[in-house]
PDB file of N, CA and C in Angstrom:
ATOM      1  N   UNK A   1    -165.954 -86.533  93.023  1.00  0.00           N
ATOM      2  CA  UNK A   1    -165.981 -87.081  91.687  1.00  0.00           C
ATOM      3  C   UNK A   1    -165.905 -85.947  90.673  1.00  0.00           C
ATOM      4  N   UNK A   2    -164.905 -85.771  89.764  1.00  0.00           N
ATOM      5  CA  UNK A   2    -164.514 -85.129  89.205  1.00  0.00           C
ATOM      6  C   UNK A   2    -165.466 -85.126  87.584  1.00  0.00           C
ATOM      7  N   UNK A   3    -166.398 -84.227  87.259  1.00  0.00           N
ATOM      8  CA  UNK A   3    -167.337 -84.342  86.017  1.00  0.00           C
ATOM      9  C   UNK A   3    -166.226 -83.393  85.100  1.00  0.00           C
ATOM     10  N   UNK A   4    -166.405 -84.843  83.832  1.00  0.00           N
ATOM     11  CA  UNK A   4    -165.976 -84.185  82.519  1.00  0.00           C
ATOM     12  C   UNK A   4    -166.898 -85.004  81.103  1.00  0.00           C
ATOM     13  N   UNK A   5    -165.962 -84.115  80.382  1.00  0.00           N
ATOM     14  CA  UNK A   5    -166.718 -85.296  79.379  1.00  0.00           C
ATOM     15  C   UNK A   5    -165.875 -86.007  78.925  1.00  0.00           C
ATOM     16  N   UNK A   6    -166.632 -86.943  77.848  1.00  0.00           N
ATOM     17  CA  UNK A   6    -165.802 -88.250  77.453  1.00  0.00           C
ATOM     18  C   UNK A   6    -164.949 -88.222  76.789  1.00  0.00           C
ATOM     19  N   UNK A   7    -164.891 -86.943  75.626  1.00  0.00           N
ATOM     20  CA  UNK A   7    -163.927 -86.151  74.516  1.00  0.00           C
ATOM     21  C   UNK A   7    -163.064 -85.208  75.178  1.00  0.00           C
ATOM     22  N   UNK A   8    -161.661 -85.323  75.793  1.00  0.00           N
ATOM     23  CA  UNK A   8    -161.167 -84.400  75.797  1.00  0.00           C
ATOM     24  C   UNK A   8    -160.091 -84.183  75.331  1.00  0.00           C
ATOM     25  N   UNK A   9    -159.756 -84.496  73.937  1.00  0.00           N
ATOM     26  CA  UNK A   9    -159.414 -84.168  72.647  1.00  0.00           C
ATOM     27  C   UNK A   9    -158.782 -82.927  73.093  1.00  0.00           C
ATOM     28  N   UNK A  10    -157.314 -82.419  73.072  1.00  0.00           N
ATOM     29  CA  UNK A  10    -157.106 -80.988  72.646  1.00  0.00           C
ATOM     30  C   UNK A  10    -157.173 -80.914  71.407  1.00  0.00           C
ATOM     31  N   UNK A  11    -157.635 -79.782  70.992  1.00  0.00           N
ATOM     32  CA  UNK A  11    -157.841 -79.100  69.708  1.00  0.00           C
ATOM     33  C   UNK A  11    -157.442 -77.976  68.975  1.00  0.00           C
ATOM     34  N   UNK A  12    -156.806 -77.874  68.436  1.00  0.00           N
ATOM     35  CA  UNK A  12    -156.298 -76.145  67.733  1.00  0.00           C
ATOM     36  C   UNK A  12    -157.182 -75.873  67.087  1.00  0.00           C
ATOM     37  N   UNK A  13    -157.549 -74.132  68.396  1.00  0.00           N
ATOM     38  CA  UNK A  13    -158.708 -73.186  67.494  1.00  0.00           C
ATOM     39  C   UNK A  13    -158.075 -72.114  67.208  1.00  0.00           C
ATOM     40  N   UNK A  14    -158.559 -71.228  65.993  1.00  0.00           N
ATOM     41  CA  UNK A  14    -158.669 -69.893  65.758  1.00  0.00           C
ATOM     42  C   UNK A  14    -159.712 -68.940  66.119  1.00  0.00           C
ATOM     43  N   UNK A  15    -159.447 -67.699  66.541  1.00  0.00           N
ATOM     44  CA  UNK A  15    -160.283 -66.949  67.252  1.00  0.00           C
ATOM     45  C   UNK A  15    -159.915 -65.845  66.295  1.00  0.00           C
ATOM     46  N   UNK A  16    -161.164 -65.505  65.605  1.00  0.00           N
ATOM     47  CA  UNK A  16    -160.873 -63.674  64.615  1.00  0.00           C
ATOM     48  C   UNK A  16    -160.815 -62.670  66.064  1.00  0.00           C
ATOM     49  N   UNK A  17    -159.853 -61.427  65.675  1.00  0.00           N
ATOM     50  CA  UNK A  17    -159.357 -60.410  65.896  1.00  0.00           C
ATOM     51  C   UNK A  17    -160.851 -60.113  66.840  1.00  0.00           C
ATOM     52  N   UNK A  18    -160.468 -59.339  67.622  1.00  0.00           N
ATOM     53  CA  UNK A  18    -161.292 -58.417  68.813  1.00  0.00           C
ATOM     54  C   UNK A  18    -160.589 -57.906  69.522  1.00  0.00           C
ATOM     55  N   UNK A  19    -161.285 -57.184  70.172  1.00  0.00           N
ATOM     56  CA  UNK A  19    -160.383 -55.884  71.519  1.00  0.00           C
ATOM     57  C   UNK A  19    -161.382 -56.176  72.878  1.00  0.00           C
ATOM     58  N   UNK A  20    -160.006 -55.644  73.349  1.00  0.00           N
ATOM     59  CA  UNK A  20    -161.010 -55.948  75.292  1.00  0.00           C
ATOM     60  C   UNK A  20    -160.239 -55.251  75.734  1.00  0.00           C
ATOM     61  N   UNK A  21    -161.397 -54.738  77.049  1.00  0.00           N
ATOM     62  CA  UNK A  21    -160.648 -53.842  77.825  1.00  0.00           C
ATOM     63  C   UNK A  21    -159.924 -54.277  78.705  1.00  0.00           C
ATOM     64  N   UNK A  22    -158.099 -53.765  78.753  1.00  0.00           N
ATOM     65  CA  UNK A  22    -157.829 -54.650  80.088  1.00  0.00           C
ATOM     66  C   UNK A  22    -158.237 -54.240  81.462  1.00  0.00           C
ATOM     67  N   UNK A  23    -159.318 -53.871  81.863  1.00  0.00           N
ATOM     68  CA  UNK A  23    -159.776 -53.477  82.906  1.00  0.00           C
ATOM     69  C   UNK A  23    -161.592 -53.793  82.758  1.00  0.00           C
ATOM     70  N   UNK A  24    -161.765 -54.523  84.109  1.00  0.00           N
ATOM     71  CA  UNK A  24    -163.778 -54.442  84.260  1.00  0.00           C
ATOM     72  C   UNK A  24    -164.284 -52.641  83.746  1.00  0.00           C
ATOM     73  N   UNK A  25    -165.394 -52.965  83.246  1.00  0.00           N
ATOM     74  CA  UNK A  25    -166.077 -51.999  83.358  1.00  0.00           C
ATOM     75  C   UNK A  25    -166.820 -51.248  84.757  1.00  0.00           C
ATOM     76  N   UNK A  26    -166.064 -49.999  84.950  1.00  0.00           N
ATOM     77  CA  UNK A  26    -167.216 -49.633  86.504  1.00  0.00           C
ATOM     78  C   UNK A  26    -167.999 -49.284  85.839  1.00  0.00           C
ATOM     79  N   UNK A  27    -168.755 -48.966  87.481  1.00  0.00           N
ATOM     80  CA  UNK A  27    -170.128 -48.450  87.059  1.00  0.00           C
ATOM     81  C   UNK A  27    -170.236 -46.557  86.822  1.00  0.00           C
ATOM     82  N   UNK A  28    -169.216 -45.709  87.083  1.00  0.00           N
ATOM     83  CA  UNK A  28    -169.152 -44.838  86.770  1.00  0.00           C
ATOM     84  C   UNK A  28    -169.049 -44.700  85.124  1.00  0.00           C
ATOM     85  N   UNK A  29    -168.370 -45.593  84.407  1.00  0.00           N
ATOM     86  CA  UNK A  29    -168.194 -45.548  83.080  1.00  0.00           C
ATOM     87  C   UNK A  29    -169.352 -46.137  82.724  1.00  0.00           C
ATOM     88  N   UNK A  30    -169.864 -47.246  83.148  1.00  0.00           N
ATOM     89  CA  UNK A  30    -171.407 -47.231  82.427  1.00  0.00           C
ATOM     90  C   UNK A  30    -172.412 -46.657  82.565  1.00  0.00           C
ATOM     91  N   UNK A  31    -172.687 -45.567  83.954  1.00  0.00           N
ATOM     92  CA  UNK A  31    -173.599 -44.550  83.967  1.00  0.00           C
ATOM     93  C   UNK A  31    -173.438 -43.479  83.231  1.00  0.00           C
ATOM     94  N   UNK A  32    -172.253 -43.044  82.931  1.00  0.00           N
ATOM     95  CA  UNK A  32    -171.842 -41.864  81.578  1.00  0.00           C
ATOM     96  C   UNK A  32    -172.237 -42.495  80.402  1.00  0.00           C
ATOM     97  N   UNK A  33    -172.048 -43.725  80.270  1.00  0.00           N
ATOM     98  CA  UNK A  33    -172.922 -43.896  78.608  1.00  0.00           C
ATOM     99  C   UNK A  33    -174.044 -44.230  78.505  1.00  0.00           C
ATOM    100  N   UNK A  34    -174.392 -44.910  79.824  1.00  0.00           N
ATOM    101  CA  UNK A  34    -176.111 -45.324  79.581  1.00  0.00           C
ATOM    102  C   UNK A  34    -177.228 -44.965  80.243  1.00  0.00           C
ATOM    103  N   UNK A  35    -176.630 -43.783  81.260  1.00  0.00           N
ATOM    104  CA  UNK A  35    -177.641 -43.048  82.061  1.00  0.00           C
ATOM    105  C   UNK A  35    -178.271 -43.330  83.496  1.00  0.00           C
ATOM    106  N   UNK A  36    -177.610 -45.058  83.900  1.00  0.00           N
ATOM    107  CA  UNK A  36    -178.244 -45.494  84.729  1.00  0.00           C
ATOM    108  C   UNK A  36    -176.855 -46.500  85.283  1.00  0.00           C
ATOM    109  N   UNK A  37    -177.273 -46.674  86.726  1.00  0.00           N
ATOM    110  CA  UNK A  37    -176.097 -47.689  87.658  1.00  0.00           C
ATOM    111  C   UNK A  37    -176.952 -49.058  87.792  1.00  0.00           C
ATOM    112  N   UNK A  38    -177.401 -50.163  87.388  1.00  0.00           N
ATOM    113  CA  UNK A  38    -178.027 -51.109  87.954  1.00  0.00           C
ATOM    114  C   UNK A  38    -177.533 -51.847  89.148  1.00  0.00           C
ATOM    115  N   UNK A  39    -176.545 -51.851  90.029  1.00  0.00           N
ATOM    116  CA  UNK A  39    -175.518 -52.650  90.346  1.00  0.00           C
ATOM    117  C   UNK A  39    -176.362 -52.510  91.756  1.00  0.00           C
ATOM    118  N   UNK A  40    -176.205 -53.579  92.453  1.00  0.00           N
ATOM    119  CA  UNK A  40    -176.958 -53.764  93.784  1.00  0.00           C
ATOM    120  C   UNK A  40    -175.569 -53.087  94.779  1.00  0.00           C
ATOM    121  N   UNK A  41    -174.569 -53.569  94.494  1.00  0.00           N
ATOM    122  CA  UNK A  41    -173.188 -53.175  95.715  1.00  0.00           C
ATOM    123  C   UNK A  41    -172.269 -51.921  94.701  1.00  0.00           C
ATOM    124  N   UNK A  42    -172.709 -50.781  95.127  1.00  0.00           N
ATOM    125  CA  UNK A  42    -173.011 -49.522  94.676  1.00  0.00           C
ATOM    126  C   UNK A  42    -171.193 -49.341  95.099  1.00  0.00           C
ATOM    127  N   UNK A  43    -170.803 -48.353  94.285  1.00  0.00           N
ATOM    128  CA  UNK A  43    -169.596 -47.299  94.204  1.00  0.00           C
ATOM    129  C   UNK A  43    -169.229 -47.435  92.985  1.00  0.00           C
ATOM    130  N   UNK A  44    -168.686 -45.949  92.753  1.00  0.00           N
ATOM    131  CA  UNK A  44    -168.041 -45.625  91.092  1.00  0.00           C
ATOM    132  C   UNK A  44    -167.031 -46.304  90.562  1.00  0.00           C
ATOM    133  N   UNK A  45    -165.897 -46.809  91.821  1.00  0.00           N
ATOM    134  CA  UNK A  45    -165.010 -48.064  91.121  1.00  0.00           C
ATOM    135  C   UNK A  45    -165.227 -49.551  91.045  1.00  0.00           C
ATOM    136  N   UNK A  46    -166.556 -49.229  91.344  1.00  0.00           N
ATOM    137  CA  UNK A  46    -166.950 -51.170  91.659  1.00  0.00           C
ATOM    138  C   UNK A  46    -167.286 -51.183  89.974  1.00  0.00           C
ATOM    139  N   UNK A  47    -166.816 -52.540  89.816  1.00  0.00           N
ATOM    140  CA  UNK A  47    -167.162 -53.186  88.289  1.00  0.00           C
ATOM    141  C   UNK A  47    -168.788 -53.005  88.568  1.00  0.00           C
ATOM    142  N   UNK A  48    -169.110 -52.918  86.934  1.00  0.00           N
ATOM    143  CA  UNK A  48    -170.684 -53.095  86.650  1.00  0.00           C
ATOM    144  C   UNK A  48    -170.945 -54.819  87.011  1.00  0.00           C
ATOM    145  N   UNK A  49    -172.517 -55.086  87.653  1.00  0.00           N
ATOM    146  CA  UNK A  49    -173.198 -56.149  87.864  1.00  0.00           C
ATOM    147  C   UNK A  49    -174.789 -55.941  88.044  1.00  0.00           C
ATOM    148  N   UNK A  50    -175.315 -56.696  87.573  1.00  0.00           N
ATOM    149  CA  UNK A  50    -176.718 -57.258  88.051  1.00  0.00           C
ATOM    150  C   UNK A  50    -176.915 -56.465  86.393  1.00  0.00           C
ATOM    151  N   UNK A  51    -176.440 -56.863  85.556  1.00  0.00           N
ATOM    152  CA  UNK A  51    -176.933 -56.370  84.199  1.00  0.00           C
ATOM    153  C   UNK A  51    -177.253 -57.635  83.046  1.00  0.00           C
ATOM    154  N   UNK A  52    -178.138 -57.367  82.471  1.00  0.00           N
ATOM    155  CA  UNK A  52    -178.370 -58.996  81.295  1.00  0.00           C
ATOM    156  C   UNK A  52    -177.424 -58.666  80.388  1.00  0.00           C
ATOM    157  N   UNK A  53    -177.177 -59.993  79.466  1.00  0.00           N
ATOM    158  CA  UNK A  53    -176.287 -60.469  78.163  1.00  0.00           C
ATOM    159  C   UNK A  53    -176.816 -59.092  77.446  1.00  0.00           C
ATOM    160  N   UNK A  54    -177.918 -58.803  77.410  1.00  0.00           N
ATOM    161  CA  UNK A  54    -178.467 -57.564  76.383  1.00  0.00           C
ATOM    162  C   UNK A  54    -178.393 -56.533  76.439  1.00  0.00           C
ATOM    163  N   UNK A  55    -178.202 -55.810  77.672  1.00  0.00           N
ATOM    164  CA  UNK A  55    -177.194 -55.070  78.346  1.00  0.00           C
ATOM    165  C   UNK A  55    -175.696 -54.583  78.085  1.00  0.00           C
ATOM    166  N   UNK A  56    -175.067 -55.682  78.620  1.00  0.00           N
ATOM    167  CA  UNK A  56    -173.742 -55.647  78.156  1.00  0.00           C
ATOM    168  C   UNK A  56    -173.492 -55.379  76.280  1.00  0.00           C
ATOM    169  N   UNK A  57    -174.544 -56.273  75.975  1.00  0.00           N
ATOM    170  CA  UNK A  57    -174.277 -55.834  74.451  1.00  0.00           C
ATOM    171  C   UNK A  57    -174.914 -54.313  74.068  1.00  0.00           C
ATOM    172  N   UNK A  58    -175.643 -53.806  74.460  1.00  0.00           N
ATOM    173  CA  UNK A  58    -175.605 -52.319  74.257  1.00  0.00           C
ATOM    174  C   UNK A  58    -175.254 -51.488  74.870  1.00  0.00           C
ATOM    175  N   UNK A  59    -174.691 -51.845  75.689  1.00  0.00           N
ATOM    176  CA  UNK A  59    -173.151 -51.046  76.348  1.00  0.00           C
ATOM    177  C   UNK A  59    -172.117 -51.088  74.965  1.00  0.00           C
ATOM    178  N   UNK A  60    -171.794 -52.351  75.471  1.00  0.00           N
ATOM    179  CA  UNK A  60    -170.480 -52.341  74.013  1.00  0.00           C
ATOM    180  C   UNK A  60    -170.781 -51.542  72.716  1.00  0.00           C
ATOM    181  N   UNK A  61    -171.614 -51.157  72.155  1.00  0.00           N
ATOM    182  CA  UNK A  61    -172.731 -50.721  71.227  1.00  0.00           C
ATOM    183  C   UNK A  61    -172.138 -49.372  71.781  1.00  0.00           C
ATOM    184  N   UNK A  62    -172.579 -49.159  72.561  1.00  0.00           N
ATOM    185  CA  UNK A  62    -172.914 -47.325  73.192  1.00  0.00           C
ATOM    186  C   UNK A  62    -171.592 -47.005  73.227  1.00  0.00           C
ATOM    187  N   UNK A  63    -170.328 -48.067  73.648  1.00  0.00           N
ATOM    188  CA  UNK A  63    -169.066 -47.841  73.826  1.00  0.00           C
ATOM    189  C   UNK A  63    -168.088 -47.713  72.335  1.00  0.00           C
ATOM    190  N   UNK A  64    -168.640 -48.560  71.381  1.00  0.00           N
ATOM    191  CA  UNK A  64    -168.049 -48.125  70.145  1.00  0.00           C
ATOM    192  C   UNK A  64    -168.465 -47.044  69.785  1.00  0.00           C
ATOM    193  N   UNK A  65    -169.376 -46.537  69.922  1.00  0.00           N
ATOM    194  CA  UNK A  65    -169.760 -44.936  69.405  1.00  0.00           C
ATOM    195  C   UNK A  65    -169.532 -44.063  70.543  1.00  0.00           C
ATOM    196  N   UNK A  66    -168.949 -43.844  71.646  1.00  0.00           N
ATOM    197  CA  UNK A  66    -168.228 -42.845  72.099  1.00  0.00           C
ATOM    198  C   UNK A  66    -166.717 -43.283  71.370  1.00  0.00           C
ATOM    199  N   UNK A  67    -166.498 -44.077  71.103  1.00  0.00           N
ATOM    200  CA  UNK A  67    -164.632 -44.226  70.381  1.00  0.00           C
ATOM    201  C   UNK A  67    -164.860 -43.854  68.925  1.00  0.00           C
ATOM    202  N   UNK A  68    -165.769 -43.471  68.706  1.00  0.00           N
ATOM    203  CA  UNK A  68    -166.073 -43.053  67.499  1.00  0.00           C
ATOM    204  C   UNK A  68    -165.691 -44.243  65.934  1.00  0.00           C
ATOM    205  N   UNK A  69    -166.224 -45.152  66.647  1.00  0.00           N
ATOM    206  CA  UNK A  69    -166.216 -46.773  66.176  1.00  0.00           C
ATOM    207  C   UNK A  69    -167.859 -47.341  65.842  1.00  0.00           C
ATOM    208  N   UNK A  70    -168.276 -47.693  64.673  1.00  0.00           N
ATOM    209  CA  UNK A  70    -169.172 -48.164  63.840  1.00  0.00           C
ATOM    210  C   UNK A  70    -169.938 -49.856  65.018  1.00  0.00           C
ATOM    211  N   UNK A  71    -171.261 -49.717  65.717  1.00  0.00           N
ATOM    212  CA  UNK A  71    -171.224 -50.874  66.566  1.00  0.00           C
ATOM    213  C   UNK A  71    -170.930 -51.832  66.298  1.00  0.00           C
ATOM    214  N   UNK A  72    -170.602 -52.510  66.819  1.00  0.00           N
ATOM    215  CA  UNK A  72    -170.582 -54.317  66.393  1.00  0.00           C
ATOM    216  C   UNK A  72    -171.385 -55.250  66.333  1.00  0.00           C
ATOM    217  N   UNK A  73    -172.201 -55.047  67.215  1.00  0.00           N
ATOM    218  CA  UNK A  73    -173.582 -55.792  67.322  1.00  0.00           C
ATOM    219  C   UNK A  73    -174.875 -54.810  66.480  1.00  0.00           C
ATOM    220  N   UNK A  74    -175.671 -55.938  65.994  1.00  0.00           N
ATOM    221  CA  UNK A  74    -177.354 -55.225  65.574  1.00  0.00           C
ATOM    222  C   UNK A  74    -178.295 -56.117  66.470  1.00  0.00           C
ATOM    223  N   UNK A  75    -178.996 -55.431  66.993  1.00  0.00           N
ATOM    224  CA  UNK A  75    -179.917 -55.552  67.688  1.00  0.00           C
ATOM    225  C   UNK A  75    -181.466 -55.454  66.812  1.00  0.00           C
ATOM    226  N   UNK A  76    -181.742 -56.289  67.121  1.00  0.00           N
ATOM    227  CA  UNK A  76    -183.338 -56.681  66.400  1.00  0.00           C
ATOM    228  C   UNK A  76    -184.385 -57.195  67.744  1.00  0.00           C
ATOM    229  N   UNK A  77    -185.464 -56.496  67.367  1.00  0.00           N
ATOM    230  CA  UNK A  77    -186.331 -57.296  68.860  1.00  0.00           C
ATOM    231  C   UNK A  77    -185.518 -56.479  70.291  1.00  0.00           C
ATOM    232  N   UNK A  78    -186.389 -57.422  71.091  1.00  0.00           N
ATOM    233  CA  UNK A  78    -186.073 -57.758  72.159  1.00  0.00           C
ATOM    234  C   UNK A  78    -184.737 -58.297  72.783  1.00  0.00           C
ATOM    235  N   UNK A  79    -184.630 -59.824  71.647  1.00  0.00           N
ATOM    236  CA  UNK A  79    -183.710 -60.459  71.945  1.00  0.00           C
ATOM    237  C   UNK A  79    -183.168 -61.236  70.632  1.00  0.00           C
ATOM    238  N   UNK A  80    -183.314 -60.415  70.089  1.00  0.00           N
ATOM    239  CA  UNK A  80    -182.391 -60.615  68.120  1.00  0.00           C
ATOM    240  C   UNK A  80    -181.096 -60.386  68.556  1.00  0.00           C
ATOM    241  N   UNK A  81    -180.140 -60.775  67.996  1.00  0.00           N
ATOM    242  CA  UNK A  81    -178.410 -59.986  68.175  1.00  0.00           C
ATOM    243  C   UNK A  81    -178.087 -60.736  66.946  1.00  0.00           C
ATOM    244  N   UNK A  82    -176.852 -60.365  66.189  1.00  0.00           N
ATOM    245  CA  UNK A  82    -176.372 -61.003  64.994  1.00  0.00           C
ATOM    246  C   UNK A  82    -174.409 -59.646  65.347  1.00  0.00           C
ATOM    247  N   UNK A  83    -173.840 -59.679  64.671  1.00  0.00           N
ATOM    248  CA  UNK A  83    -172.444 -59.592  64.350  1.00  0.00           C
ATOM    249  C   UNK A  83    -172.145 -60.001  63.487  1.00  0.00           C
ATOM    250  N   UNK A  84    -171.456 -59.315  62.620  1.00  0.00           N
ATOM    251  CA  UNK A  84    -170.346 -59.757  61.611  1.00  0.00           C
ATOM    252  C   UNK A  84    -169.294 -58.922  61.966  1.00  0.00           C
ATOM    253  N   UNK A  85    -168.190 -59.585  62.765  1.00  0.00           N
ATOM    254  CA  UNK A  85    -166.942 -58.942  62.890  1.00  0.00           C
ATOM    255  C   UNK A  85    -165.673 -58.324  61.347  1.00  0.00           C
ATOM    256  N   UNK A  86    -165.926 -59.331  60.266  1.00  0.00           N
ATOM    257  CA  UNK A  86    -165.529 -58.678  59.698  1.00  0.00           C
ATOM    258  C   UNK A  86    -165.716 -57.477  58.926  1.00  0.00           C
ATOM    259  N   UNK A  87    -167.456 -57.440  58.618  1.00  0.00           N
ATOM    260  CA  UNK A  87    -167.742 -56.059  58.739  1.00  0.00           C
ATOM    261  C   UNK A  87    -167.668 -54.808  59.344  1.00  0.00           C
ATOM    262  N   UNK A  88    -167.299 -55.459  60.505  1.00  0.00           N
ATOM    263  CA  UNK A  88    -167.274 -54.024  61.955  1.00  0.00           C
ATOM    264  C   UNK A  88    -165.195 -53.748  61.324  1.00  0.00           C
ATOM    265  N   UNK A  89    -164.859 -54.922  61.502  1.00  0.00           N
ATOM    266  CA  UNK A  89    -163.192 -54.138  61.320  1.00  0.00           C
ATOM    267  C   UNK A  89    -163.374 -53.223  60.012  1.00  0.00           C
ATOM    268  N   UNK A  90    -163.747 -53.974  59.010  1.00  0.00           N
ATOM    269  CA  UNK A  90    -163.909 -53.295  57.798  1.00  0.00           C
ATOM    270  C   UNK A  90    -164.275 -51.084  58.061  1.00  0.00           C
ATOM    271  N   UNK A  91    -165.488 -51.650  58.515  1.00  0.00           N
ATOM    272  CA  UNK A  91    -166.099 -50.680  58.673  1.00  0.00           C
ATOM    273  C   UNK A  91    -165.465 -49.324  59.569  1.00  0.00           C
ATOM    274  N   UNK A  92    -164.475 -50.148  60.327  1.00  0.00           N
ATOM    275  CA  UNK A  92    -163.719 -48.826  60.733  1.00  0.00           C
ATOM    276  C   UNK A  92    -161.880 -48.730  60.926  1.00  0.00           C
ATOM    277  N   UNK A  93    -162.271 -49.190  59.496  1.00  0.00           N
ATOM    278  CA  UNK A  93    -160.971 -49.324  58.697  1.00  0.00           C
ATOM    279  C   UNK A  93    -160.071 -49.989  59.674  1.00  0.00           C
ATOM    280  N   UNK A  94    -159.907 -51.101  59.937  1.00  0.00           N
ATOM    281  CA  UNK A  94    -159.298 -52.099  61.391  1.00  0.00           C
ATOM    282  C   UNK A  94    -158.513 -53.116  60.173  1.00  0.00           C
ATOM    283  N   UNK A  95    -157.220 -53.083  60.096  1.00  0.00           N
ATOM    284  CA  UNK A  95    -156.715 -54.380  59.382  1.00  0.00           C
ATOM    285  C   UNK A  95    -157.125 -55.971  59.692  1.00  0.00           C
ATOM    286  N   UNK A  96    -157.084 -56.691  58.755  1.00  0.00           N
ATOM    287  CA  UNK A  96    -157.424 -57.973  60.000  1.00  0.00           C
ATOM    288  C   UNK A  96    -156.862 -58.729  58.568  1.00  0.00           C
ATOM    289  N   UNK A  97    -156.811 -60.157  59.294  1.00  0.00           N
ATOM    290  CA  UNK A  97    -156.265 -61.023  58.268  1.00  0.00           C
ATOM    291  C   UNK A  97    -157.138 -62.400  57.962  1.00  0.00           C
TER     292      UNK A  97
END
């Protein structure tokens, strides 16, 4: 039995501007920025795993400031996060429309 929901409406969305890497993050590249491997199935080309949402976001954080890029995320607390993407393009002079 196939679960959906009752709305499945296609819809035209817009998505503001962002960058991604076309490649996983290993864990060699996240031990150079964050000092540590958490990953249970260990090697330098294995993608990063066993890391939280909060994590990854201060990676990305740690990763705009080795590109010499203004972070994207603010971190408050524990578990505060907020973004304003158009501030971050702004902020490092990124066109956007």
């Amino acid at each position: 039995m196939r679960c959906c929901l009752k709305d499945e409406t296609q819809r035209e969305v817009s998505v503001s501007a962002f960058f991604i890497d076309p490649c996983e993050t290993t864990q060699a590249d996240y031990a150079r920025l964050m000092g540590e491997n958490p990953s249970d199935f260990t090697g330098d080309t294995f993608p990063v795993e066993s890391i939280s949402w909060l994590d990854a976001i201060r990676y990305a954080n740690a990763r705009s400031r080795d590109a010499g890029l203004a972070p994207a995320y603010t971190i408050t607390g524990d578990s505060g996060l907020s973004t304003n993407v158009t501030a971050w393009l702004e902020k490092n002079n990124i066109e956007h429309g």
